[in-house]
C-alpha atoms as a PDB file:
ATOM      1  CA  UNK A   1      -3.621   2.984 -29.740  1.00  0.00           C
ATOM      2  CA  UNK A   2      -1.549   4.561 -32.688  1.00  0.00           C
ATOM      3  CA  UNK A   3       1.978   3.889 -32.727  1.00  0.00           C
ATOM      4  CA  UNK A   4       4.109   7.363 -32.229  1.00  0.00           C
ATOM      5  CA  UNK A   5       5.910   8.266 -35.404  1.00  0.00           C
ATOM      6  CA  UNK A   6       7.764  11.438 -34.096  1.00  0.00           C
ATOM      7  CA  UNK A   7      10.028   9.963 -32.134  1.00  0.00           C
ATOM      8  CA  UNK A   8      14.375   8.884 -32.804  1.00  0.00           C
ATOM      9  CA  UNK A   9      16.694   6.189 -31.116  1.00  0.00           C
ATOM     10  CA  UNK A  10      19.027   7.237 -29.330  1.00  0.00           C
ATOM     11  CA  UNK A  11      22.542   5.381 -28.990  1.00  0.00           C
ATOM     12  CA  UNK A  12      23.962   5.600 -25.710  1.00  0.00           C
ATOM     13  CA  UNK A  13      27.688   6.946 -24.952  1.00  0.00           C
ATOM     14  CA  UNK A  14      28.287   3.691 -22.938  1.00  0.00           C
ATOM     15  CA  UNK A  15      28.313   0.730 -25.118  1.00  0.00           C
ATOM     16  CA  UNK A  16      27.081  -2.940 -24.184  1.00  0.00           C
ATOM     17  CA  UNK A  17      30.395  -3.802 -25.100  1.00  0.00           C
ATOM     18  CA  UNK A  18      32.192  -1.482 -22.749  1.00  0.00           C
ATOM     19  CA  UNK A  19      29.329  -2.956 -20.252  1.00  0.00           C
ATOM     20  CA  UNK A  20      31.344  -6.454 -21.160  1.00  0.00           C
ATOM     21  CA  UNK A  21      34.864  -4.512 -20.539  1.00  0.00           C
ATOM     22  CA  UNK A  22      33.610  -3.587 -16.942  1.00  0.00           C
ATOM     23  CA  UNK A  23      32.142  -6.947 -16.106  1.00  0.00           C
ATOM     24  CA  UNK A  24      34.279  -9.193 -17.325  1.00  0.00           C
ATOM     25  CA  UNK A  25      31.623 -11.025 -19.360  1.00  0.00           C
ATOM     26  CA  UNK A  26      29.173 -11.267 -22.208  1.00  0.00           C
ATOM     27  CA  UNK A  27      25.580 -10.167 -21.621  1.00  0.00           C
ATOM     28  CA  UNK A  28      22.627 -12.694 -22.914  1.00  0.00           C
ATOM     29  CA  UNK A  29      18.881 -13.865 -21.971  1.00  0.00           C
ATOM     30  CA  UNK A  30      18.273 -17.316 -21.234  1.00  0.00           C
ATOM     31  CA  UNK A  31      14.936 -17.625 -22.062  1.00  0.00           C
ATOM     32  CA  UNK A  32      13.987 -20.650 -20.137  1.00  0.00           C
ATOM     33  CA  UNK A  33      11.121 -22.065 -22.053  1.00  0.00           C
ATOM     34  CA  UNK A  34       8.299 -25.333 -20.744  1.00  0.00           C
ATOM     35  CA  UNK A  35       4.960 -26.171 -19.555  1.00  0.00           C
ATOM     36  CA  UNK A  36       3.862 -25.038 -16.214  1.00  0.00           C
ATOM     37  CA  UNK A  37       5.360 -27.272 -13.667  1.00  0.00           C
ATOM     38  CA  UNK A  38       8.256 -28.202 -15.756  1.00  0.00           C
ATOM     39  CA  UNK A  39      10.741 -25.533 -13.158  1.00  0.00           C
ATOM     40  CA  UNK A  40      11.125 -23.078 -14.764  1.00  0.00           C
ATOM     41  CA  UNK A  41      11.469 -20.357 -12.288  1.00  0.00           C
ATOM     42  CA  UNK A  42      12.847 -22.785 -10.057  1.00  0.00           C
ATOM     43  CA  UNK A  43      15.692 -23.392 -12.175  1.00  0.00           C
ATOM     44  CA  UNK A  44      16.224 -19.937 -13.576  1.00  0.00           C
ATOM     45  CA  UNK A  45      16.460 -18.999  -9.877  1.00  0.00           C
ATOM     46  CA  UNK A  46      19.087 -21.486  -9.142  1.00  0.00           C
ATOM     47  CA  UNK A  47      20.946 -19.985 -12.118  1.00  0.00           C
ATOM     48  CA  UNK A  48      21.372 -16.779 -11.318  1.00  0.00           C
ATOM     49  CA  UNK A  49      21.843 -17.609  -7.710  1.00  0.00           C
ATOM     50  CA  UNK A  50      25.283 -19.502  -9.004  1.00  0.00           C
ATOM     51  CA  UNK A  51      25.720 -16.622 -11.620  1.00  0.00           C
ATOM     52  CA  UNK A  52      25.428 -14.291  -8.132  1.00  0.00           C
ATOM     53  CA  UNK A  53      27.945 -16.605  -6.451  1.00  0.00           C
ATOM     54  CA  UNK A  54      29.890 -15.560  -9.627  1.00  0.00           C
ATOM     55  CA  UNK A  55      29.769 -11.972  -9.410  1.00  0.00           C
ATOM     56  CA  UNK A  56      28.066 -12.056 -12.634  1.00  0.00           C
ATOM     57  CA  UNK A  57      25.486  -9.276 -13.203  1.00  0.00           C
ATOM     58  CA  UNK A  58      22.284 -10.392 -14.059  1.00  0.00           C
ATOM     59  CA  UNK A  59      18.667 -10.861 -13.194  1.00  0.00           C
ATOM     60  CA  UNK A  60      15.527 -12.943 -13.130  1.00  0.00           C
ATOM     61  CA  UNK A  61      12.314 -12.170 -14.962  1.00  0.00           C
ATOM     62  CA  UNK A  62       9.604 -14.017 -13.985  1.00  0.00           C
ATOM     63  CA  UNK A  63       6.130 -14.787 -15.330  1.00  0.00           C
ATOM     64  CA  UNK A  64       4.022 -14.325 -12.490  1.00  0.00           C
ATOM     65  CA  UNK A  65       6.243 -11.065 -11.273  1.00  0.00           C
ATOM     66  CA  UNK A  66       5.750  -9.225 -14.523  1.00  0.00           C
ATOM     67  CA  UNK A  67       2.287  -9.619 -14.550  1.00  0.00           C
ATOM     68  CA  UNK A  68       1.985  -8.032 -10.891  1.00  0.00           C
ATOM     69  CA  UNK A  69       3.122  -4.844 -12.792  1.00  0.00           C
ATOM     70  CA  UNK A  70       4.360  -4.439 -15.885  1.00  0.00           C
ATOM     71  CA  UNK A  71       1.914  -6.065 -17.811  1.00  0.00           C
ATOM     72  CA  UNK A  72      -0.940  -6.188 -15.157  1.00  0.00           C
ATOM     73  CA  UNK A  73      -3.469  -4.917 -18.423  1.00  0.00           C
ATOM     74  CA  UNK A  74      -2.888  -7.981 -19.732  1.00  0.00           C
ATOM     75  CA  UNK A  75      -5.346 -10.852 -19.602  1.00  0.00           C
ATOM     76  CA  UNK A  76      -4.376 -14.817 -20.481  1.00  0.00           C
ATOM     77  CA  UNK A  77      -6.219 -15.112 -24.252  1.00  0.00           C
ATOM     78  CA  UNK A  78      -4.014 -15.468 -27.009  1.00  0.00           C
ATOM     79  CA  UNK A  79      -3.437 -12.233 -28.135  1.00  0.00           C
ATOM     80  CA  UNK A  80      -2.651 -10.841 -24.683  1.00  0.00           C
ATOM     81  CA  UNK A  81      -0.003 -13.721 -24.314  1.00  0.00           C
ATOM     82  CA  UNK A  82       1.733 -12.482 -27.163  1.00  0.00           C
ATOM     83  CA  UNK A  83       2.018  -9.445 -26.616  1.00  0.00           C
ATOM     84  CA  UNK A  84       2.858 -10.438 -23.074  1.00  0.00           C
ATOM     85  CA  UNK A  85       6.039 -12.575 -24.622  1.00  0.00           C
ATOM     86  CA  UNK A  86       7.146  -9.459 -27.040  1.00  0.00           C
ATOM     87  CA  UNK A  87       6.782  -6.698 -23.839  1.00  0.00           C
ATOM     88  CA  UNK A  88       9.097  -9.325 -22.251  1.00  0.00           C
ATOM     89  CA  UNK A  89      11.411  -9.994 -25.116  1.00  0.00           C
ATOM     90  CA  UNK A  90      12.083  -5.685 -25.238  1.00  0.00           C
ATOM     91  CA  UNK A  91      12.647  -5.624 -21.581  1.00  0.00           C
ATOM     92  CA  UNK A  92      15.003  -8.610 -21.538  1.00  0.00           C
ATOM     93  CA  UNK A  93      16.996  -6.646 -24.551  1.00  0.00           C
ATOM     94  CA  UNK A  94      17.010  -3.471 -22.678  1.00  0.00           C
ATOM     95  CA  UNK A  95      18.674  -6.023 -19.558  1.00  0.00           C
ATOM     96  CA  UNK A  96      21.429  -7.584 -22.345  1.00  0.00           C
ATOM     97  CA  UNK A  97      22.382  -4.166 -23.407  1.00  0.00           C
ATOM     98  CA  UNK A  98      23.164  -3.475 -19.852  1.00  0.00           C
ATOM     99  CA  UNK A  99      25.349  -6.046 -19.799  1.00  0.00           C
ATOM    100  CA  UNK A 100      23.601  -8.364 -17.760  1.00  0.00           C
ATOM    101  CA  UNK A 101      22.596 -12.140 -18.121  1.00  0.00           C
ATOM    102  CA  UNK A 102      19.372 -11.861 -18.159  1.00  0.00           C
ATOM    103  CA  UNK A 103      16.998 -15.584 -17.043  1.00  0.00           C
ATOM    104  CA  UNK A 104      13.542 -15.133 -18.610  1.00  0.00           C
ATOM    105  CA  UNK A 105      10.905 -17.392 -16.921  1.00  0.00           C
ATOM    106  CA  UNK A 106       7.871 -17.649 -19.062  1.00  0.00           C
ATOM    107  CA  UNK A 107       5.805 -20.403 -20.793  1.00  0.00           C
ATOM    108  CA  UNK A 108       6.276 -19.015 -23.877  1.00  0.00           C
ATOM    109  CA  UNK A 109       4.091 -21.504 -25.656  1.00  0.00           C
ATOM    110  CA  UNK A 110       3.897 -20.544 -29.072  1.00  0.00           C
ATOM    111  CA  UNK A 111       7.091 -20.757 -31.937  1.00  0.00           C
ATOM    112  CA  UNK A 112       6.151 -17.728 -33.425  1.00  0.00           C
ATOM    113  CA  UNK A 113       6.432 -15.586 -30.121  1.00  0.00           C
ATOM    114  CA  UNK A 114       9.631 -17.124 -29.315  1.00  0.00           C
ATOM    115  CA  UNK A 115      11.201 -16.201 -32.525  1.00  0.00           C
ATOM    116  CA  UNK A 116       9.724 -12.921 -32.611  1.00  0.00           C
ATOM    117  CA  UNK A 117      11.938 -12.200 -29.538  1.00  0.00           C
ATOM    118  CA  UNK A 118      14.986 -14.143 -30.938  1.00  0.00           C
ATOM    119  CA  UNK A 119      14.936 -11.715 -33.829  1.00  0.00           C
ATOM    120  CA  UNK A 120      15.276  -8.938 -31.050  1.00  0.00           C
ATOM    121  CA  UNK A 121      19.205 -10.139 -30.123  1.00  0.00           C
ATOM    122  CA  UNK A 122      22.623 -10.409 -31.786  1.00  0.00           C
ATOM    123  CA  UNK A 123      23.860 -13.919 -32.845  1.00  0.00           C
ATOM    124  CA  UNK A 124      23.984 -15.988 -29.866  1.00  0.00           C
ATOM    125  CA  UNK A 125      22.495 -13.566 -27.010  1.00  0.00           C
ATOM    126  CA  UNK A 126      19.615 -15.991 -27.346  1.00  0.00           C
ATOM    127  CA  UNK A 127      19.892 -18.681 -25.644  1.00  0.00           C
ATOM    128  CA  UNK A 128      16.446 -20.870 -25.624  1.00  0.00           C
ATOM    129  CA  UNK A 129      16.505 -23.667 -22.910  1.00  0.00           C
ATOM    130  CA  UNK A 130      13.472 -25.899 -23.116  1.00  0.00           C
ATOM    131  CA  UNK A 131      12.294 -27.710 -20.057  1.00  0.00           C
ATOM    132  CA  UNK A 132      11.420 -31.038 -21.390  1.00  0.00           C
ATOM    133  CA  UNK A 133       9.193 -32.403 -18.990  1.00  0.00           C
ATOM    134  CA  UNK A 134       6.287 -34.822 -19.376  1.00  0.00           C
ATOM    135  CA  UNK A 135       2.492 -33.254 -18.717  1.00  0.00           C
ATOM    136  CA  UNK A 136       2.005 -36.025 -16.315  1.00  0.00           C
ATOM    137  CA  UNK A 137       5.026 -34.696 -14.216  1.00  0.00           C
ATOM    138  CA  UNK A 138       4.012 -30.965 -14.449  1.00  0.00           C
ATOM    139  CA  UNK A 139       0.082 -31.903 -13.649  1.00  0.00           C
ATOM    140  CA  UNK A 140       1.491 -34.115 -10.776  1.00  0.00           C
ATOM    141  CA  UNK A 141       3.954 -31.707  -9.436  1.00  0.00           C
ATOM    142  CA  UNK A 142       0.924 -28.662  -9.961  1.00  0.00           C
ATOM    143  CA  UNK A 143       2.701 -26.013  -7.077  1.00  0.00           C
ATOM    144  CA  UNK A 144       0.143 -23.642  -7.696  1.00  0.00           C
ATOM    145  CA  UNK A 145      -2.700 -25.725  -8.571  1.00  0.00           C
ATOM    146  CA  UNK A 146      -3.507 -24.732 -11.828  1.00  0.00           C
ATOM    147  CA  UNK A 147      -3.486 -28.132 -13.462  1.00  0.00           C
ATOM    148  CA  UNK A 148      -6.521 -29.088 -10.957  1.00  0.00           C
ATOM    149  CA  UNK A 149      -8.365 -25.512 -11.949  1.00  0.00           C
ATOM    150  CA  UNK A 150      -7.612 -25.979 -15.610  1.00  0.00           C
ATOM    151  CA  UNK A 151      -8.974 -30.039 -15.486  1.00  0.00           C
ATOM    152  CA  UNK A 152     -12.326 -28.436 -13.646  1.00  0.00           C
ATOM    153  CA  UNK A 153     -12.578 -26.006 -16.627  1.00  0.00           C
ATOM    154  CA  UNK A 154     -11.884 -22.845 -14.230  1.00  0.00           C
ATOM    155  CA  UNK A 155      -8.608 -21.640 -16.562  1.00  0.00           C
ATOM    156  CA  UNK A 156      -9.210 -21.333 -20.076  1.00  0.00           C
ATOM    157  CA  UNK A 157      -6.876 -21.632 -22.678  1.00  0.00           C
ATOM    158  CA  UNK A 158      -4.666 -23.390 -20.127  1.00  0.00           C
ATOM    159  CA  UNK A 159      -1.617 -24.849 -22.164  1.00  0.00           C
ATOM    160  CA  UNK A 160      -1.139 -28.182 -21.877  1.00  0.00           C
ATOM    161  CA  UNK A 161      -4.690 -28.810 -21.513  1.00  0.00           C
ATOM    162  CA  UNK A 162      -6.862 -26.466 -23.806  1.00  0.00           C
ATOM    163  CA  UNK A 163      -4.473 -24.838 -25.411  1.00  0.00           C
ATOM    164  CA  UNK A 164      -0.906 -26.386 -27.250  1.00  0.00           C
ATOM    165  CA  UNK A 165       2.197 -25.893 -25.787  1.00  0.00           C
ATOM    166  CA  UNK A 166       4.490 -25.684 -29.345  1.00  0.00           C
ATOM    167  CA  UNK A 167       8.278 -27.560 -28.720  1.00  0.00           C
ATOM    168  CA  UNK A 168      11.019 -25.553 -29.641  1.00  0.00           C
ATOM    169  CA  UNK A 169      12.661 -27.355 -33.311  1.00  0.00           C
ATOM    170  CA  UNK A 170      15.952 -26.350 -32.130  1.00  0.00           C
ATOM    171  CA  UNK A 171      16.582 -25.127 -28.687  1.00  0.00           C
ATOM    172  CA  UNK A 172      20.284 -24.384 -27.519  1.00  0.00           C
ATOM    173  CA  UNK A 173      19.668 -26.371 -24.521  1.00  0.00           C
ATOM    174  CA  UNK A 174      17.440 -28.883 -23.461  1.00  0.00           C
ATOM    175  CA  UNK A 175      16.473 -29.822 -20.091  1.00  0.00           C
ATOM    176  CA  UNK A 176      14.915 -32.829 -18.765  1.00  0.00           C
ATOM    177  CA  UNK A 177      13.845 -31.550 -15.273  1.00  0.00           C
ATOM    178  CA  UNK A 178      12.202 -35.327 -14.265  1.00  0.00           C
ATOM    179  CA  UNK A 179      15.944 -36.886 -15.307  1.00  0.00           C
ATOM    180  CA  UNK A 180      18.116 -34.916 -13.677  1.00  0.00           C
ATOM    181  CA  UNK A 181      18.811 -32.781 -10.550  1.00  0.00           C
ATOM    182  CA  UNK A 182      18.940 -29.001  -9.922  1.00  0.00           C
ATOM    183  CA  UNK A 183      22.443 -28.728  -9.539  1.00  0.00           C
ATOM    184  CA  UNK A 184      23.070 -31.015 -12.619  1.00  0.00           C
ATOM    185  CA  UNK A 185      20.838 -28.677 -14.861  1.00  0.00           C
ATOM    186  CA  UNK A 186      22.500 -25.327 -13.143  1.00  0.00           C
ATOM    187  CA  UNK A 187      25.815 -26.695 -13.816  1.00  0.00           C
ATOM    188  CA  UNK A 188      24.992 -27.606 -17.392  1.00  0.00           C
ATOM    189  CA  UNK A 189      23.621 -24.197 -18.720  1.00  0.00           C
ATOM    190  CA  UNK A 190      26.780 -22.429 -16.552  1.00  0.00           C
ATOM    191  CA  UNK A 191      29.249 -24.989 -18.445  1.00  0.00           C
ATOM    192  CA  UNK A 192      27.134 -23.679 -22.038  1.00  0.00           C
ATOM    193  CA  UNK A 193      27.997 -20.660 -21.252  1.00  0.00           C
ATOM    194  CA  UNK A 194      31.790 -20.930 -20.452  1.00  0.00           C
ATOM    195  CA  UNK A 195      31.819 -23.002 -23.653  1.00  0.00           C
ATOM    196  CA  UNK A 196      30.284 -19.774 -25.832  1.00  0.00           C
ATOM    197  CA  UNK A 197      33.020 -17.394 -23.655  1.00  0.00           C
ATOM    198  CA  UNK A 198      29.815 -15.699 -22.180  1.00  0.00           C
ATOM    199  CA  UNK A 199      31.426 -15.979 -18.820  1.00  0.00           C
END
């Protein structure tokens, strides 16, 4: 597939910053980041219920979802999963220049991918929250039973198990999901973002 070469951005009349003027806040992703198990969507799901609660504007995008659609073409080998991340990383843009807060649910495995899509934003509308949860936690937890497919050799290049799961070197929040509650890690991404004046 060629890439189209005849073809011109075009800046919308409505800004993202008059988006801000009409909400009342800053726009962002929170591009919750961990092995599978480690709650993600859970937690992203708790965020933006509070952000709801809020009357924030914004919206979950989740793993499993987007592949129902979206990016349904795409299979779970390496270079599929990349280009699974950057497809992701351009919708959650087109979400912050809404004005929304946008949560981001994905494993997002590899350094490389998760940069490419940091490059995407403005200073600080990336907000990388790494769900620091032991293997043996995740694997025990294992909602969808993946863990048990992936130890049987059913799921290849499961991460975690066949394939690496790369930690984020500096993530702008860090979760410990076997530490702490739900409402504990909810309140402490909401409290980042007051801190940054996102909200």
């Amino acid at each position: 597939m060629g890439t189209a070469n005849n073809i011109t951005w075009h800046h919308t009349t409505v800004t993202k910053t008059n988006r801000h003027l009409l909400n009342g806040h800053k726009s962002c992703v929170l591009w919750f980041t961990g092995l599978s198990g480690s709650g993600k969507s859970t937690l992203a799901n708790a965020v933006d219920e509070a952000l709801f609660q809020q009357r924030i504007r914004s919206y979950v995008l989740d793993g499993d979802n987007v592949r129902h659609g979206l990016n349904s073409d795409l299979s779970f080998r390496t270079g599929d999963r990349k280009e699974n991340i950057r497809r992701i990383g351009e919708v959650a843009k087109l979400f912050v220049d809404s004005g929304q807060i946008v949560s981001s649910a994905f494993i997002s495995p590899f350094r490389e991918d998760r940069q490419l899509v940091r490059n995407m934003f403005e200073p600080e509308e990336f907000i990388e929250i790494f769900l620091n949860c032991p293997i043996h936690v995740c694997e025990g937890r294992d909602p969808k039973g993946l863990y048990k497919k992936a130890r049987k050799g059913a799921i290849p290049d499961f991460t975690g198990i066949t394939s690496p799961y790369e930690v984020p070197p500096a993530p702008e929040i860090i979760i410990e999901t076997d530490k702490i509650t739900l409402e504990q890690a909810v309140n402490k991404i909401l409290s980042y973002l007051k801190g940054k004046k996102i909200l």
